[in-house]
Protein backbone atom coordinates (compact mmCIF):
# COMPACT_ATOMS: atom_id res chain seq x y z
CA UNK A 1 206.22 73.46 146.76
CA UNK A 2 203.94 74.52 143.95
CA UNK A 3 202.10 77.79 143.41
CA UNK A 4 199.23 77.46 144.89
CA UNK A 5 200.64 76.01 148.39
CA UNK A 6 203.45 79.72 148.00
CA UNK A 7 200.07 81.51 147.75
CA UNK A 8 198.42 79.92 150.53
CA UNK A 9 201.80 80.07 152.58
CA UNK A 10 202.01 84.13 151.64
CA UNK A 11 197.88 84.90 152.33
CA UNK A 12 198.85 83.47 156.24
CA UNK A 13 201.44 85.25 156.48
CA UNK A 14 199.67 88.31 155.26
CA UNK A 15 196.59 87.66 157.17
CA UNK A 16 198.70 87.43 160.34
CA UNK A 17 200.84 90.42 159.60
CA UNK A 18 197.64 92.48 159.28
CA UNK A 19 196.27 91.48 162.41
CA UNK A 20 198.85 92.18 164.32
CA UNK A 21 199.87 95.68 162.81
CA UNK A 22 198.07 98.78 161.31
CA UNK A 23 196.13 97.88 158.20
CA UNK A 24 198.11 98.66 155.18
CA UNK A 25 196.31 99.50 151.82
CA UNK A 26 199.11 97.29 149.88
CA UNK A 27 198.64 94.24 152.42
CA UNK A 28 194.63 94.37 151.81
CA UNK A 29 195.40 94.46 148.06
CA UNK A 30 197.75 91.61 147.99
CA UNK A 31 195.80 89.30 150.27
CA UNK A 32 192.54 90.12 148.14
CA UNK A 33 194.95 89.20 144.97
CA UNK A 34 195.70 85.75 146.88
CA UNK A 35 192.25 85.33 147.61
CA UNK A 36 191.07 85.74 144.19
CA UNK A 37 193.86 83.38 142.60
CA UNK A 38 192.93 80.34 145.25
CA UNK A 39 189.23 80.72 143.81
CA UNK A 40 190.52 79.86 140.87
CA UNK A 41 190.68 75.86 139.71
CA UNK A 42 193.87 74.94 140.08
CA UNK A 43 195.24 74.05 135.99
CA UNK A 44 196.35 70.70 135.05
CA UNK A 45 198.88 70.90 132.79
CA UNK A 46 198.48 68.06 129.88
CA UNK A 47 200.69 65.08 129.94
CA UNK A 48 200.42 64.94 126.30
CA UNK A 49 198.70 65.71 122.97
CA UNK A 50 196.18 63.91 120.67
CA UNK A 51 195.54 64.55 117.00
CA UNK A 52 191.81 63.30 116.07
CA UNK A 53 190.11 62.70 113.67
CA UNK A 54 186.88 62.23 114.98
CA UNK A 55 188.18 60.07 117.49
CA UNK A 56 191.72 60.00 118.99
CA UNK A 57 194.36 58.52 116.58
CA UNK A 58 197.94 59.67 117.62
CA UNK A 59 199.41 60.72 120.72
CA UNK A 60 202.79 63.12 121.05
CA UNK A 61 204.28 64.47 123.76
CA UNK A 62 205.16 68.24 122.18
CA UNK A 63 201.72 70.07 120.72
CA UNK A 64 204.51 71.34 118.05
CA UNK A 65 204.96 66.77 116.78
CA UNK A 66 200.70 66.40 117.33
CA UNK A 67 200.13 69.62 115.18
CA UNK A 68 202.62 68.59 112.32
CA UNK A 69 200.73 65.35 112.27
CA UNK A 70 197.44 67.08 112.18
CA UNK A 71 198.51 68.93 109.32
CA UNK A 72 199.66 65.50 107.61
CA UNK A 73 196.25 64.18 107.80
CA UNK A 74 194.81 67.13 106.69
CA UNK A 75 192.25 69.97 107.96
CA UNK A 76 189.68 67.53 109.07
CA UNK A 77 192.22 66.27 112.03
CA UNK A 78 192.84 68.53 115.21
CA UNK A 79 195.27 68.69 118.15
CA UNK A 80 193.55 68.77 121.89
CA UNK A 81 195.38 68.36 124.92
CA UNK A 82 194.97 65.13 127.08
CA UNK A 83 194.76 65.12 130.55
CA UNK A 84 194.96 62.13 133.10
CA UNK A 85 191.65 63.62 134.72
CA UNK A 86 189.50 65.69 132.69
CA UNK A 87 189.24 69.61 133.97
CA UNK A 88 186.17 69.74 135.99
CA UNK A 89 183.05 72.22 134.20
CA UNK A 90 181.67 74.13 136.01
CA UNK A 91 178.05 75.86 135.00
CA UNK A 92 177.95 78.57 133.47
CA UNK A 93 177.55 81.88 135.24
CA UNK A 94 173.70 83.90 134.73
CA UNK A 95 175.93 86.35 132.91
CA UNK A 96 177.28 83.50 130.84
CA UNK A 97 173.38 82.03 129.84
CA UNK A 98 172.77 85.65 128.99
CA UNK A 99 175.16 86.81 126.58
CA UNK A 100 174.37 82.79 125.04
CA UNK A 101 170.72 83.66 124.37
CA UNK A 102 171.74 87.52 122.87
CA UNK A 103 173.98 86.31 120.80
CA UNK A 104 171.89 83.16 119.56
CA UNK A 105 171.04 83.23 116.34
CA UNK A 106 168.33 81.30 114.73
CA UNK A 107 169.36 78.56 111.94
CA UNK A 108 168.64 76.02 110.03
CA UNK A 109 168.17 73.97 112.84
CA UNK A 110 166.15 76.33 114.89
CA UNK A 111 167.42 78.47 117.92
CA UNK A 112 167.47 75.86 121.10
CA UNK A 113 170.03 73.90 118.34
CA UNK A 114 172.01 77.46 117.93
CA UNK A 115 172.11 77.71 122.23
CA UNK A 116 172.92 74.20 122.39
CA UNK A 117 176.43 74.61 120.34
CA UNK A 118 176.88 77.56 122.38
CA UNK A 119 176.91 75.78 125.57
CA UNK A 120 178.70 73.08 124.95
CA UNK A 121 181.74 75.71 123.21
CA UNK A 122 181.51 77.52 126.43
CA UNK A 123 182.38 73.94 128.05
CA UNK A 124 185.23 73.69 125.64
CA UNK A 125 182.84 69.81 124.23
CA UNK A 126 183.44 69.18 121.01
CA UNK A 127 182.92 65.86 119.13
C-alpha cells in the first residue's frame, strides 16, 4: 500500500468516526491535513538520472555517478532527473503571473523575453 492509498484509507476512517461521534477539533484538523495532501500531485520518483549537455548524453542510476560525470565534462553539462512519464504542469496560479510581471525586469531582449524565461523556470523547462 503506498502513501497516498494510507491517506485515503485514514480520511474514511476519519470522516466516518466524525460522523458518528462528537466533532473533535483534532479529527477536523487531521482530515483537513489529509485533504490537503490528496490535492497534491502525487510525485514520481525518477527511475534514473541524465547528464546533458544540451541534449541527453549519459544515463546513471545514483544522481551522486550522473553528477560526477557532469563535473567530468565540465560546467556546461547538468544532471536532471528522468522520469518514465513526464510530471504533468500545471498553470500557473494568478498569484504566480503576478509576482512574474513584479519581478520582470526589462533586458536586452525586452520585457515579454524577461516574462517568458520566467514562465518557463516556474515550469521547471529548460533547454
Amino acid at each position: 500500500m503506498d502513501d497516498r492509498q494510507l491517506i485515503e484509507d485514514l480520511l474514511s476512517a476519519l470522516e466516518y468516526h466524525t460522523e458518528q461521534t462528537r466533532p473533535i477539533e483534532f479529527s477536523k484538523v487531521a482530515i483537513e491535513a489529509a485533504r490537503e495532501y490528496l490535492r497534491k500531485p502525487a510525485q514520481q520518483e525518477p527511475v534514473a538520472w541524465g547528464v546533458f549537455e544540451g541534449n541527453l548524453h549519459d544515463m546513471f542510476f545514483s544522481p551522486s555517478e550522473a553528477q560526477e560525470m557532469a563535473d567530468l565534462k565540465g560546467t556546461h553539462a547538468e544532471v536532471r532527473p528522468l522520469y518514465t512519464t513526464p510530471p504533468q504542469r500545471k498553470p500557473l496560479t494568478d498569484e504566480d503571473v503576478e509576482r512574474i510581471v513584479r519581478e520582470a525586469r526589462v533586458g536586452e531582449h525586452g520585457i515579454g523575453y524577461t516574462i517568458a524565461r520566467a514562465i518557463e523556470a516556474a515550469h521547471n523547462i529548460k533547454e
